[in-house]
N, C-alpha and C. Protein backbone atom coordinates (compact mmCIF):
# COMPACT_ATOMS: atom_id res chain seq x y z
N UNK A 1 -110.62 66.36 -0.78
CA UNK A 1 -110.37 66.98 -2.06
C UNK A 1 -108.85 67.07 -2.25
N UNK A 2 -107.97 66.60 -2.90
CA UNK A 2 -107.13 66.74 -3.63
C UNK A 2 -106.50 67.38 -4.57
N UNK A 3 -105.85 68.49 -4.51
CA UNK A 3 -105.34 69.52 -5.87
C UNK A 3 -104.18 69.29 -6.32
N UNK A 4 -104.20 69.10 -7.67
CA UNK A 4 -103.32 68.74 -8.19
C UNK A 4 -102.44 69.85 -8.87
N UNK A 5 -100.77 69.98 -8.64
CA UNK A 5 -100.16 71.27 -9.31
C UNK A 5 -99.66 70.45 -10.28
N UNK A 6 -99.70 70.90 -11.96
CA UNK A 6 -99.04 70.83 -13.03
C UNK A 6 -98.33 71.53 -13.75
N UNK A 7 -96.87 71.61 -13.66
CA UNK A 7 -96.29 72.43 -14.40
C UNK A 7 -95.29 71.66 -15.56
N UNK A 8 -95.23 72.75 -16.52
CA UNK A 8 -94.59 72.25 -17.97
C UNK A 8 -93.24 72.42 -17.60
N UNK A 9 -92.56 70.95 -17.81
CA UNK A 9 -91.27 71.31 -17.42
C UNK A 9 -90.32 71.95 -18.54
N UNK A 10 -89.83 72.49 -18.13
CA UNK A 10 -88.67 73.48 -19.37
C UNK A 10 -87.25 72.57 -19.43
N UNK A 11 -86.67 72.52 -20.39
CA UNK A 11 -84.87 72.03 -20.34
C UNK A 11 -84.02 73.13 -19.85
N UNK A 12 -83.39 72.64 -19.24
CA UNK A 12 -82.31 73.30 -18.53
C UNK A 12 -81.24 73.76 -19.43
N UNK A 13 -80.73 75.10 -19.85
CA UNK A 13 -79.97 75.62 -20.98
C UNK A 13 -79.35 76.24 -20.05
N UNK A 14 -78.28 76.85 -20.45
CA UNK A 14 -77.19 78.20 -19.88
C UNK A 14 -77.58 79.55 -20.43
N UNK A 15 -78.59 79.65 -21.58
CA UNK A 15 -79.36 80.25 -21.94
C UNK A 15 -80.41 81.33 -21.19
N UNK A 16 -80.03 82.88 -21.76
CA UNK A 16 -81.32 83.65 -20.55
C UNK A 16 -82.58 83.14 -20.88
N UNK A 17 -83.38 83.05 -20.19
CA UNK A 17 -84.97 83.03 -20.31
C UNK A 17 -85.72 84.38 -21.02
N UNK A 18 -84.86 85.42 -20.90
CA UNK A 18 -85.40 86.90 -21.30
C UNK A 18 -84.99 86.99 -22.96
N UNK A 19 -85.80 87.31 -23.88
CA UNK A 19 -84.99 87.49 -25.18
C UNK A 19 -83.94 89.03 -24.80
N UNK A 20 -83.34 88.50 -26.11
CA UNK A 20 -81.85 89.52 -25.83
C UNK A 20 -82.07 90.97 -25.73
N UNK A 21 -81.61 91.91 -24.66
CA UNK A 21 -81.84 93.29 -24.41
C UNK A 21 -83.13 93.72 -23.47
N UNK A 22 -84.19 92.96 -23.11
CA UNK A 22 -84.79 93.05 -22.45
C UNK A 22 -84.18 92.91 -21.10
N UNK A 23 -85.02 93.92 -20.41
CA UNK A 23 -84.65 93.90 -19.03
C UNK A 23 -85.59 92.85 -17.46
N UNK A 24 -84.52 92.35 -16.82
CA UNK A 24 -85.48 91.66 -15.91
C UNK A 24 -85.66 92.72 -14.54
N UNK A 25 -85.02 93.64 -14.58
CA UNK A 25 -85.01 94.69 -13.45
C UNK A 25 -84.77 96.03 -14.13
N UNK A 26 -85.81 96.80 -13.88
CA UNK A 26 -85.80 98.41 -14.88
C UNK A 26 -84.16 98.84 -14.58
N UNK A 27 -83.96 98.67 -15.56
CA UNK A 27 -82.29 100.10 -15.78
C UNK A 27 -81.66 98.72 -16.25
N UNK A 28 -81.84 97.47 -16.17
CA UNK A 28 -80.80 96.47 -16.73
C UNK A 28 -81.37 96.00 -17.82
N UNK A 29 -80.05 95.12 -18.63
CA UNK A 29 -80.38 94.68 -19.97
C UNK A 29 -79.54 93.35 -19.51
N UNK A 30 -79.81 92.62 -20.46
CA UNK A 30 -78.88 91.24 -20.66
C UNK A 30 -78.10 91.44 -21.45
N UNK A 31 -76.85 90.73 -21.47
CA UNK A 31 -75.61 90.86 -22.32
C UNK A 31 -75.29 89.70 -22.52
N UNK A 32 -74.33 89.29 -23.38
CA UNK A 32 -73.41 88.16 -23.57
C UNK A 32 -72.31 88.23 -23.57
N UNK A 33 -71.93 89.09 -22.55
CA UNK A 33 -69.97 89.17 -22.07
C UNK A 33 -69.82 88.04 -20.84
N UNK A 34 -68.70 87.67 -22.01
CA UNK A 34 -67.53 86.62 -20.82
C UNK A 34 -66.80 87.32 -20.74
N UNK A 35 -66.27 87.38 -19.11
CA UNK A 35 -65.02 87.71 -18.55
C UNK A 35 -64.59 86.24 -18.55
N UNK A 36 -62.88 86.79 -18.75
CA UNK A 36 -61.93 85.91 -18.69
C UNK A 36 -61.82 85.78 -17.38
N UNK A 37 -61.22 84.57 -16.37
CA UNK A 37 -60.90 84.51 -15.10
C UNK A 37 -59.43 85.14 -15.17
N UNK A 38 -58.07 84.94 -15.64
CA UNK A 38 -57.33 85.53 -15.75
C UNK A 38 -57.21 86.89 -16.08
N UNK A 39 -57.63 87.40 -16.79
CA UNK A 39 -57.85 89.07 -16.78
C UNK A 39 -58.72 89.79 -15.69
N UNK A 40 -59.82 88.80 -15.29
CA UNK A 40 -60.16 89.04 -13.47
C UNK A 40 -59.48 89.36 -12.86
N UNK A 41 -58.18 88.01 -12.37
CA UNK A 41 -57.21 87.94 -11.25
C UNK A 41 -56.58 89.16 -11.08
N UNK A 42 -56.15 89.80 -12.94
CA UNK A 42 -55.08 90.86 -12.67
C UNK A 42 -55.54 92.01 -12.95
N UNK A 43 -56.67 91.94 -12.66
CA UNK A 43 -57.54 93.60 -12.64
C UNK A 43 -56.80 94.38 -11.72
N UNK A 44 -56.84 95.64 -11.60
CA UNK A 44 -56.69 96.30 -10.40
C UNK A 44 -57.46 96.93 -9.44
N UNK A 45 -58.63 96.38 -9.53
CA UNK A 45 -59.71 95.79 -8.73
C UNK A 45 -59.70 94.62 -8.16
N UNK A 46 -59.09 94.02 -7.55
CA UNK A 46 -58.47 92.34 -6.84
C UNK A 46 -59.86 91.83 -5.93
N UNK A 47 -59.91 90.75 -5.65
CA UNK A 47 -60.88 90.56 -5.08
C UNK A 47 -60.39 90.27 -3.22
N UNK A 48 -60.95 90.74 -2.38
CA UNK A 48 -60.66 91.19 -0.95
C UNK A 48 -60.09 89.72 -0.36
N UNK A 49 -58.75 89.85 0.55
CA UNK A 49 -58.59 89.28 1.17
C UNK A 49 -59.10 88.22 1.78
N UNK A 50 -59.59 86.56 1.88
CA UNK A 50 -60.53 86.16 2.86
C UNK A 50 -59.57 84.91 3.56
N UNK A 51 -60.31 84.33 4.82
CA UNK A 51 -59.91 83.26 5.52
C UNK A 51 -60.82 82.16 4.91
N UNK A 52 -59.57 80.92 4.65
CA UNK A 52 -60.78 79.99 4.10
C UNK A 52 -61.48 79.60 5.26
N UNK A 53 -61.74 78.20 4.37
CA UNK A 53 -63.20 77.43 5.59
C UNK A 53 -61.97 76.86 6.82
N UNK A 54 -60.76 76.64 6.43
CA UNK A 54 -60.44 75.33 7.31
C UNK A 54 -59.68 76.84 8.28
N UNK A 55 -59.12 77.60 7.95
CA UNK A 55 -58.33 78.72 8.68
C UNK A 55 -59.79 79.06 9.95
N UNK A 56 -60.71 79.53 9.12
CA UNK A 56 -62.26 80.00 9.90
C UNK A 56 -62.12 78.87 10.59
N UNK A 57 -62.18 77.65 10.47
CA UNK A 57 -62.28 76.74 11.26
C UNK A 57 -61.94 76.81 13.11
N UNK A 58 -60.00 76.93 12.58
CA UNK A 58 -58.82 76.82 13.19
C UNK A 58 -59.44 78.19 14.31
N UNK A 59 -59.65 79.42 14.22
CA UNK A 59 -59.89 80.69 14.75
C UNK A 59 -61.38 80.29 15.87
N UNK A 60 -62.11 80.04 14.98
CA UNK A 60 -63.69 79.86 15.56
C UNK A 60 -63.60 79.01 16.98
N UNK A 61 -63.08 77.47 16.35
CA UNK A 61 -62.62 77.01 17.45
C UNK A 61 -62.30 77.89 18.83
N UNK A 62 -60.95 78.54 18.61
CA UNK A 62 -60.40 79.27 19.78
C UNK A 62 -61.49 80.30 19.92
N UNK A 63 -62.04 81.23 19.36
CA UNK A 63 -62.92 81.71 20.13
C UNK A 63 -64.11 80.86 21.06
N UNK A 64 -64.03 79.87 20.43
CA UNK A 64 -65.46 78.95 21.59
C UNK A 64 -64.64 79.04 22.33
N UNK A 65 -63.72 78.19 22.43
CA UNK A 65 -63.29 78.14 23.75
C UNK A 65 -63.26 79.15 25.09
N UNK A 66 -62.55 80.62 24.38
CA UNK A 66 -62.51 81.61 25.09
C UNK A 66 -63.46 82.45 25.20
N UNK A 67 -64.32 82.00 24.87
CA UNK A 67 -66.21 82.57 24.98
C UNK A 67 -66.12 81.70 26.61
N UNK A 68 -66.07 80.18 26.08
CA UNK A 68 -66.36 79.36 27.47
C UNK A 68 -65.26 80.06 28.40
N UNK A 69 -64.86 80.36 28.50
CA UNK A 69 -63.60 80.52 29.69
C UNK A 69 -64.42 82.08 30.16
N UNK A 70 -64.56 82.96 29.44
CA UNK A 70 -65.18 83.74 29.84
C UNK A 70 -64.41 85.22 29.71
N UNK A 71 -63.36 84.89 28.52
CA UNK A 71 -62.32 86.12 28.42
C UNK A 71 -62.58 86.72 26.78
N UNK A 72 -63.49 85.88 25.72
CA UNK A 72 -63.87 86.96 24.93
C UNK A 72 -65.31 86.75 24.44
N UNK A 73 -65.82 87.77 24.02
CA UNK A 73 -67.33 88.07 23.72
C UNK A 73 -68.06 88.67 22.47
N UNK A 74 -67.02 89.14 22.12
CA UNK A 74 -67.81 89.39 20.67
C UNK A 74 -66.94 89.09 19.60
N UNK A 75 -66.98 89.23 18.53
CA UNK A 75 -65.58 89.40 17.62
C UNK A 75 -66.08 89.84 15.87
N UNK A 76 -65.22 90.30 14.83
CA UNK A 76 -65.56 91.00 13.96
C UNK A 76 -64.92 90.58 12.61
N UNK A 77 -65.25 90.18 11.82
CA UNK A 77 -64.13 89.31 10.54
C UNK A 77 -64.78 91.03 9.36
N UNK A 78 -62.91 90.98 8.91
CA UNK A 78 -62.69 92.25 7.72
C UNK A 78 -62.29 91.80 6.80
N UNK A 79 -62.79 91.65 5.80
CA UNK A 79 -61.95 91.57 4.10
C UNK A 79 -61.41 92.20 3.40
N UNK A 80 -60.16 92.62 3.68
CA UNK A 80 -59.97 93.85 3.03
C UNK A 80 -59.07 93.78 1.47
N UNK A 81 -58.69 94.74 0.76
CA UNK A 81 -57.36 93.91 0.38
C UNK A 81 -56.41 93.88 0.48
N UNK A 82 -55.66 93.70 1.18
CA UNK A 82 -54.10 93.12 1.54
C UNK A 82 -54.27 92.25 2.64
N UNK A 83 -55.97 92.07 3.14
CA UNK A 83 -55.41 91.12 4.51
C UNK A 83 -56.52 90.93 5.12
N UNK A 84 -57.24 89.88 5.71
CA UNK A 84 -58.41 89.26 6.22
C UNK A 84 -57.98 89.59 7.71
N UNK A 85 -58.86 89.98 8.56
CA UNK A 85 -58.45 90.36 10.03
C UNK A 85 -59.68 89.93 10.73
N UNK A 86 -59.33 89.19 11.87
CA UNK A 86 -60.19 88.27 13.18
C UNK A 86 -60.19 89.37 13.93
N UNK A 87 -61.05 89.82 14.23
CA UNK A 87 -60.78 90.67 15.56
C UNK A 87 -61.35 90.55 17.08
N UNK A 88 -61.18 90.48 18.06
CA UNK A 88 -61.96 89.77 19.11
C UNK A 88 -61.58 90.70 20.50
N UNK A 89 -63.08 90.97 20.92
CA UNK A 89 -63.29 91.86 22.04
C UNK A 89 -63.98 91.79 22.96
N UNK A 90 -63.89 92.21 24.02
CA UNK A 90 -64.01 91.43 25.39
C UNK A 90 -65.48 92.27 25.62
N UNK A 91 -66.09 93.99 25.01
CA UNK A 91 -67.01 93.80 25.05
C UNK A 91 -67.62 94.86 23.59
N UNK A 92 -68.27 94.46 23.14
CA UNK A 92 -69.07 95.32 22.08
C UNK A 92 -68.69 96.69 22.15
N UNK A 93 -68.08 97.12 20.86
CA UNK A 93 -67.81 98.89 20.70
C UNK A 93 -66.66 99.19 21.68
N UNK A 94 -65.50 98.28 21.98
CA UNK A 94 -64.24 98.91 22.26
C UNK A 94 -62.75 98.82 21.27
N UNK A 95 -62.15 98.65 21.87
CA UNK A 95 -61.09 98.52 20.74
C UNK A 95 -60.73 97.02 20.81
N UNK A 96 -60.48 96.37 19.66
CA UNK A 96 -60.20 94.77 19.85
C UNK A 96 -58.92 94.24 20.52
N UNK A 97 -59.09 93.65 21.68
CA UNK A 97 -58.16 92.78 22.74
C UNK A 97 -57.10 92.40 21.58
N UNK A 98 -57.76 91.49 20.94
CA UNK A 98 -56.62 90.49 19.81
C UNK A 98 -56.86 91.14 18.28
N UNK A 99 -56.42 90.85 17.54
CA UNK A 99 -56.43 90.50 15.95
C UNK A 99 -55.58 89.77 15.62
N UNK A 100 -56.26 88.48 14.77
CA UNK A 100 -55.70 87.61 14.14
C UNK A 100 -55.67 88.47 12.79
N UNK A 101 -54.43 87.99 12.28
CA UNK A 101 -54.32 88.35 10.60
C UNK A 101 -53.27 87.96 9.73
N UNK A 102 -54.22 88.02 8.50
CA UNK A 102 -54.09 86.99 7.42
C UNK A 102 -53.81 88.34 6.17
N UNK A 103 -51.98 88.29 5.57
CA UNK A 103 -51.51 89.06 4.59
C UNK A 103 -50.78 88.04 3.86
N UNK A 104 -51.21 87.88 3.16
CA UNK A 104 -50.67 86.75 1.70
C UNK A 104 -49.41 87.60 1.72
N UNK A 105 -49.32 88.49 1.54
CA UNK A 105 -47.72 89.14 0.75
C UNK A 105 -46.86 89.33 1.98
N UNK A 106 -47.17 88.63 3.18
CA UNK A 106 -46.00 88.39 3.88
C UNK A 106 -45.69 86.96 3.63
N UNK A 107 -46.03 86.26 3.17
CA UNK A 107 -45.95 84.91 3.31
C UNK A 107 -44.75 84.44 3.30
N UNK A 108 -44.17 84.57 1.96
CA UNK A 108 -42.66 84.21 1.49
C UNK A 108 -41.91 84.93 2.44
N UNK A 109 -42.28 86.07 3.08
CA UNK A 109 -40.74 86.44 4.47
C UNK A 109 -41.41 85.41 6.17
N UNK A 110 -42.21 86.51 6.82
CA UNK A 110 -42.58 86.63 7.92
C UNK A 110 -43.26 85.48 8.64
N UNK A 111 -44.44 84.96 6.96
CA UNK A 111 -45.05 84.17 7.77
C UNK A 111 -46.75 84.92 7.50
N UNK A 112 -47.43 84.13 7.08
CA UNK A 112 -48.86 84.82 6.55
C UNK A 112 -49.77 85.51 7.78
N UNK A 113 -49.15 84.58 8.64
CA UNK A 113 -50.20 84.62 10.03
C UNK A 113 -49.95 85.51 11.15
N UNK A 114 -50.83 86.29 11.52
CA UNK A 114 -50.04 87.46 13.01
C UNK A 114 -51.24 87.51 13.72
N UNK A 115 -51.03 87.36 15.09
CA UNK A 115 -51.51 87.72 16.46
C UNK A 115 -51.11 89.04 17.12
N UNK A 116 -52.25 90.30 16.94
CA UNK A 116 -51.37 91.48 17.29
C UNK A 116 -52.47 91.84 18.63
N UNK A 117 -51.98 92.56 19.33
CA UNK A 117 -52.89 92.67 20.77
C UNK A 117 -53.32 94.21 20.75
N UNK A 118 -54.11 95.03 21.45
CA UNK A 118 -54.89 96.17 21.78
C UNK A 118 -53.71 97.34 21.27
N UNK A 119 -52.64 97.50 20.98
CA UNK A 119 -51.54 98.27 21.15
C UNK A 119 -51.01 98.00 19.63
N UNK A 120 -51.44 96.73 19.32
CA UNK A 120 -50.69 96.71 17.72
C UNK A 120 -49.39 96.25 17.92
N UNK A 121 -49.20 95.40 18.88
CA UNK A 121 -47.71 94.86 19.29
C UNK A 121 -47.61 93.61 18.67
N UNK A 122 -47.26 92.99 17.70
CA UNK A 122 -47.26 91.67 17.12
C UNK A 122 -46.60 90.92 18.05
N UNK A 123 -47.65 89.51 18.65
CA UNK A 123 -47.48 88.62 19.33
C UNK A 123 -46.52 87.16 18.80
N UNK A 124 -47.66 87.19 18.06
CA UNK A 124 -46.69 86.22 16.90
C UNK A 124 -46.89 86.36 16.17
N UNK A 125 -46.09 85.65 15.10
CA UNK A 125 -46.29 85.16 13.25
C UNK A 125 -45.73 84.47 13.00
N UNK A 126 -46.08 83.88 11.83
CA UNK A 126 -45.72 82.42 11.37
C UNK A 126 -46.18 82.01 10.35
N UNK A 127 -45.66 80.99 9.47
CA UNK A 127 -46.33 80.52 8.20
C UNK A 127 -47.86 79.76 8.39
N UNK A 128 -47.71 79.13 9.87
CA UNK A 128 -48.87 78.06 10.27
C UNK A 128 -50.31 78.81 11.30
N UNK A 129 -51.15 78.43 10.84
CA UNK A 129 -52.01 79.37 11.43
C UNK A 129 -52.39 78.65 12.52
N UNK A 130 -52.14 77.39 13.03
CA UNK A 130 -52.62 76.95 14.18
C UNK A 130 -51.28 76.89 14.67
N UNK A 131 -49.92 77.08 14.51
CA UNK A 131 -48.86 77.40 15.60
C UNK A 131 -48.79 79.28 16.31
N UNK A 132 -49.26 79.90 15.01
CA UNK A 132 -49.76 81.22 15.50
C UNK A 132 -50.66 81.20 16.68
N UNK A 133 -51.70 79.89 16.62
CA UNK A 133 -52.90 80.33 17.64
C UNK A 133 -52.59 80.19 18.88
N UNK A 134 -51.34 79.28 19.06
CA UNK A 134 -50.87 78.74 20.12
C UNK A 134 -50.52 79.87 20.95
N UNK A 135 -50.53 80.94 20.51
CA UNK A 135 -50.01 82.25 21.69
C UNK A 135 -51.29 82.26 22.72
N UNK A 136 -52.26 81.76 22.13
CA UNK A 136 -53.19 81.93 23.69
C UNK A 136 -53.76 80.67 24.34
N UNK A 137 -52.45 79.38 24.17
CA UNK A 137 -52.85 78.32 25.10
C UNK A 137 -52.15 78.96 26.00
N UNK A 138 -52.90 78.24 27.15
CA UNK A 138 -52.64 78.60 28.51
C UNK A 138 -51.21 77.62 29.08
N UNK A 139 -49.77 78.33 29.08
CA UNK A 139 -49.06 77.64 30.02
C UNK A 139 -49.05 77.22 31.47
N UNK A 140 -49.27 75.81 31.79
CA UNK A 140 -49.39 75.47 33.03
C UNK A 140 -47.95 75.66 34.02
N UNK A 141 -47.93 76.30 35.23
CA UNK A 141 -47.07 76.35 35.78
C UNK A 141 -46.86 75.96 37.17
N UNK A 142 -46.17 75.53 37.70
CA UNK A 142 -45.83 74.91 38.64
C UNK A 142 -45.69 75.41 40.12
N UNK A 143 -46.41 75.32 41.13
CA UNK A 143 -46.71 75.99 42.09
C UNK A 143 -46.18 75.43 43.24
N UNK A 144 -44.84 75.82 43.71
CA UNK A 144 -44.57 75.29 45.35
C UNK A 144 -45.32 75.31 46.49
N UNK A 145 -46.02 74.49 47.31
CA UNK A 145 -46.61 74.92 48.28
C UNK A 145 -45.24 74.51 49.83
């Protein structure tokens, strides 16, 4: 036996499906307000700090690694606004070993990017977020026997 589903296809509009003022969830109505994207940007409501995909990238990376090595274990991403913060801890519910962080409004001085450690001691900073990361390659050193 074989059942067959038939449905009426509809055209695709930008159009609500609800006539106007009706609600699709009790307490809401439909509207027809455009926000401007520019009067967005300069709300004073801003929209939160984030790391893009390729920065997330650059970070994630180094945590695999130091998952594999066996020196960090959990870690915590914040959006805030003035500044996106990596945070990474060696075990669940202490204070974070590292924070990576990301403040646009240092950019033009300092450098967008900071590596600060358990103490809040800035490790590094820098404009580049993968010369920042470089504070936790491992220098090889040279051993007399």
């Amino acid at each position: 036996m074989v059942l067959s589903h038939q449905r009426a296809e509809l055209p695709m509009t930008d159009q609500s499906d609800l006539p106007e003022g009706e609600a699709r969830h009790q307490g809401q109505t439909t509207s027809n307000v455009v926000v401007d994207f520019h009067e967005y940007k300069q709300a004073k409501n801003p929209p939160p700090v984030t790391f893009h995909r390729r920065e997330l990238d650059l970070v994630l990376r180094l945590y695999g690694r130091m998952v594999g090595e066996g020196e960090w274990r959990d870690y915590a991403i914040d959006h805030l606004k003035d500044r996106a913060v990596f945070s990474v801890f060696k075990r669940a519910g202490e204070v974070p070993l590292y924070r990576i962080e990301k403040n646009p409004k240092l950019a033009a001085k300092q450098g967008a990017y900071s590596v600060l450690n358990a103490h809040g001691t800035i490790l590094k900073r820098g404009h580049e977020l993968a010369q920042v990361l470089k504070v936790f390659d491992k220098v090889l050193k040279l051993v007399e026997t």
